[in-house]
C-alpha atoms as a PDB file:
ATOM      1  CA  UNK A   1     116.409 123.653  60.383  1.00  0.00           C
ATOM      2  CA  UNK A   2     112.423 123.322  60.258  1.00  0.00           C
ATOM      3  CA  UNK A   3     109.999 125.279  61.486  1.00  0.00           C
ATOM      4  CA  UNK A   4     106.599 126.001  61.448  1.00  0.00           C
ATOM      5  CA  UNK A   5     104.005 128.992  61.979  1.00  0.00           C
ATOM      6  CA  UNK A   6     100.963 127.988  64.044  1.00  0.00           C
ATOM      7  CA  UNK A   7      98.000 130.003  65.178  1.00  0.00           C
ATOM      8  CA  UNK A   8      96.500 129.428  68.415  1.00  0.00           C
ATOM      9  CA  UNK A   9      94.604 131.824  70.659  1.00  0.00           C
ATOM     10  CA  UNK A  10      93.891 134.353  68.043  1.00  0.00           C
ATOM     11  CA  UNK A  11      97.994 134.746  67.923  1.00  0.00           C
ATOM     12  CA  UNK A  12     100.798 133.616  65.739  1.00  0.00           C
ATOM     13  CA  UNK A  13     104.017 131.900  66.543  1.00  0.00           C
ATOM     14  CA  UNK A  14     106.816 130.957  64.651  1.00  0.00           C
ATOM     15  CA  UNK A  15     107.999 127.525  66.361  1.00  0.00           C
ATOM     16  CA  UNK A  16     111.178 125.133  65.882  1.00  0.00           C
ATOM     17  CA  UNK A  17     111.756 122.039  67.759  1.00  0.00           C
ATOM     18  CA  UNK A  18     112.914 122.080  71.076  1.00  0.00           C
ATOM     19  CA  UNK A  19     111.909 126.028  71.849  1.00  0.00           C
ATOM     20  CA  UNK A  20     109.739 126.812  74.624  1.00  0.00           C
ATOM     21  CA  UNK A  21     107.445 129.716  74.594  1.00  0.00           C
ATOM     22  CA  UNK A  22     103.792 130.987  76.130  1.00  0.00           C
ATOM     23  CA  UNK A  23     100.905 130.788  74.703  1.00  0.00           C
ATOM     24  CA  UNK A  24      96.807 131.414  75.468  1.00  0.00           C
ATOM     25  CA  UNK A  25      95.804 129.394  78.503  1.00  0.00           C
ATOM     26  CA  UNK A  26      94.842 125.788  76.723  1.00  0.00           C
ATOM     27  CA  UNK A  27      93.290 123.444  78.294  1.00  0.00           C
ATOM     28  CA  UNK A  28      95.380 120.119  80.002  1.00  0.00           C
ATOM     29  CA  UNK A  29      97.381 119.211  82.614  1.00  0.00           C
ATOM     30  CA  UNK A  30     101.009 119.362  83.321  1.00  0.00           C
ATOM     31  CA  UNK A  31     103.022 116.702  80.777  1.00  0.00           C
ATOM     32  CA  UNK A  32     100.049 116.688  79.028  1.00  0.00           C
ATOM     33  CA  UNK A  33     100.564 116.527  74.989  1.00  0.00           C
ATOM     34  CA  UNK A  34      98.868 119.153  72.665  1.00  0.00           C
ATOM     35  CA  UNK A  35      98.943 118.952  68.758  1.00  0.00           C
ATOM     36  CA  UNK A  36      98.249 122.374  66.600  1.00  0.00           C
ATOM     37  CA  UNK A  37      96.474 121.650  63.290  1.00  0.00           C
ATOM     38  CA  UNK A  38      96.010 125.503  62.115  1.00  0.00           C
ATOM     39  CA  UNK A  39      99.427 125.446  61.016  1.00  0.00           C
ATOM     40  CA  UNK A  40      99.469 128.300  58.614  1.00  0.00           C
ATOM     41  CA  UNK A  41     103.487 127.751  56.610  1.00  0.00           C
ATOM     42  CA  UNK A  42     105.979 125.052  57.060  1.00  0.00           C
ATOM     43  CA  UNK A  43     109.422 124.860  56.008  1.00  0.00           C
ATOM     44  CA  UNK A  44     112.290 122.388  55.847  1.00  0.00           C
ATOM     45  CA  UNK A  45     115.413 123.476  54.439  1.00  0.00           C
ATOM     46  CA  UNK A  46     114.959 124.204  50.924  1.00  0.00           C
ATOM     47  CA  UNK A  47     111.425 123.339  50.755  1.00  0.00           C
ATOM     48  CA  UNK A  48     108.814 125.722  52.026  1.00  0.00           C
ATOM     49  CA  UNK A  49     104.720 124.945  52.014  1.00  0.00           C
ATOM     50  CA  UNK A  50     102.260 127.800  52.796  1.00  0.00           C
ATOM     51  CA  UNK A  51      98.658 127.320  53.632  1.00  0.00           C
ATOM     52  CA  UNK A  52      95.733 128.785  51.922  1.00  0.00           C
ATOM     53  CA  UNK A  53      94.780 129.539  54.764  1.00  0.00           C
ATOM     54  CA  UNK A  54      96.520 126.260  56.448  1.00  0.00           C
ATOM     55  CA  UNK A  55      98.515 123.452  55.363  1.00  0.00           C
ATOM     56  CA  UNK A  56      97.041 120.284  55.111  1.00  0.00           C
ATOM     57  CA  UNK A  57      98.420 117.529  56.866  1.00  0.00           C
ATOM     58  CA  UNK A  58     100.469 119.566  58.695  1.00  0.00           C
ATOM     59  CA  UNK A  59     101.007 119.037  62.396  1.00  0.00           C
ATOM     60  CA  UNK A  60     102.723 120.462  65.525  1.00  0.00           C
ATOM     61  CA  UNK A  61     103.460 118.268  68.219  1.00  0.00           C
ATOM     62  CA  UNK A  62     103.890 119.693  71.462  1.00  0.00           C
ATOM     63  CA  UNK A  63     103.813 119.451  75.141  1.00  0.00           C
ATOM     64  CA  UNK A  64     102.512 121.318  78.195  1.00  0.00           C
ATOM     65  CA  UNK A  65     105.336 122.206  80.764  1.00  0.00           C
ATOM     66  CA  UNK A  66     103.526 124.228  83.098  1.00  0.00           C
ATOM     67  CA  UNK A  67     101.252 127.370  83.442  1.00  0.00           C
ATOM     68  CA  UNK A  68     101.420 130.753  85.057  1.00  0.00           C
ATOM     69  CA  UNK A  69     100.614 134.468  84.926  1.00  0.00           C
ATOM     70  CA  UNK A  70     102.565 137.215  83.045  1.00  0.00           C
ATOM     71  CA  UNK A  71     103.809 140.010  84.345  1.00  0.00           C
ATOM     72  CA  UNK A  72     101.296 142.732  85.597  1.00  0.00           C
ATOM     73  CA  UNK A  73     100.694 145.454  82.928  1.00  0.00           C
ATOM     74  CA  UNK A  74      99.690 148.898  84.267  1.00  0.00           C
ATOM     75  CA  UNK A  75      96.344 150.369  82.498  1.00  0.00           C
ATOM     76  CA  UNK A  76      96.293 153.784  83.464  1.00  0.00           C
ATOM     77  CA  UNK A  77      93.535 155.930  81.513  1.00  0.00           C
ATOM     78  CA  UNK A  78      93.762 160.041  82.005  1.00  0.00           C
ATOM     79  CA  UNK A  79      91.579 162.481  80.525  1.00  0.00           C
ATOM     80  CA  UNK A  80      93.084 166.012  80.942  1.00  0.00           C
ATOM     81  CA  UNK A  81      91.434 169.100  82.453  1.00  0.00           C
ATOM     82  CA  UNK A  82      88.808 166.947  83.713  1.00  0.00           C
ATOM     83  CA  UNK A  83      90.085 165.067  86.462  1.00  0.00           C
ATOM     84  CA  UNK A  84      90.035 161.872  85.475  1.00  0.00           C
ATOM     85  CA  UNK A  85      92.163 159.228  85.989  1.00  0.00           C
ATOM     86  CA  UNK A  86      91.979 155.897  86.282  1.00  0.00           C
ATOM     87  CA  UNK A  87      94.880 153.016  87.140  1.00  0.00           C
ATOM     88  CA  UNK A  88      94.480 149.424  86.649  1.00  0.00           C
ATOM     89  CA  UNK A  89      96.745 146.521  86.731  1.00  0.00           C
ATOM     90  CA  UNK A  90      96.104 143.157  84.875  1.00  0.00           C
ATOM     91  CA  UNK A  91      97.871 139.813  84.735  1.00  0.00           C
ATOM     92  CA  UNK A  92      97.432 137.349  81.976  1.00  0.00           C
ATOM     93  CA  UNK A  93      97.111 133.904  82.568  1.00  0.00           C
ATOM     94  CA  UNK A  94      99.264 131.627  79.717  1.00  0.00           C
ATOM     95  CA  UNK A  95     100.394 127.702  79.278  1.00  0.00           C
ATOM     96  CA  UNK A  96     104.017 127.302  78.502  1.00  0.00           C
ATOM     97  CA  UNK A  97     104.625 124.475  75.796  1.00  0.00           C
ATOM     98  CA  UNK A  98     107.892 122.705  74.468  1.00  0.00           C
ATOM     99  CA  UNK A  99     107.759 121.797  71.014  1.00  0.00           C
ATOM    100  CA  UNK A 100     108.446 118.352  70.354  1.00  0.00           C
ATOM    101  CA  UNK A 101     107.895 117.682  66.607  1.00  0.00           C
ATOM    102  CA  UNK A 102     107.062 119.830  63.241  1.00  0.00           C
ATOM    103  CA  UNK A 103     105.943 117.428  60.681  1.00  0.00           C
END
């Protein structure tokens, strides 16, 4: 089974064909196809290329299926025996992509 690891949005992701998964908000609209060039190690079976830092030639086909927000985090700072407290929530905005290709 191939599969590749990419870096996009200061992040790493192992991908295969066919998985879904979220990423950094990226530009484009729904059905919209993105390709990753900072592909960073590919392998296929038995053979196995890693970058220095990327692979040349290497590509990652996928498309965009939709966007969203993640679940809100809690960001609650406390200081003790100085009354202070502070409690935020924050939601991150992501794209979710289907992998089409690894080549």
């Amino acid at each position: 089974m191939a599969f590749a690891v990419i870096e996009t949005g200061g992040k790493q992701y192992k991908v295969t064909p066919g998985q879904k998964l979220h990423v950094e908000t990226l530009a484009g609209e729904k059905d919209a196809s993105v390709s990753f060039d900072k592909v960073l190690l590919v392998a296929d079976g038995e053979e196995v290329k890693v970058g220095a830092p990327y692979v040349s030639g290497a590509r990652v086909e996928a498309k965009i299926t939709g966007s969203g927000r993640e679940d809100k985090r809690i960001v609650f700072k406390y200081h003790s025996k100085t009354r202070y407290k502070k409690k935020k929530g924050h939601r991150q905005h992501y794209t979710e992509l289907e992998i089409i290709s690894v080549k």
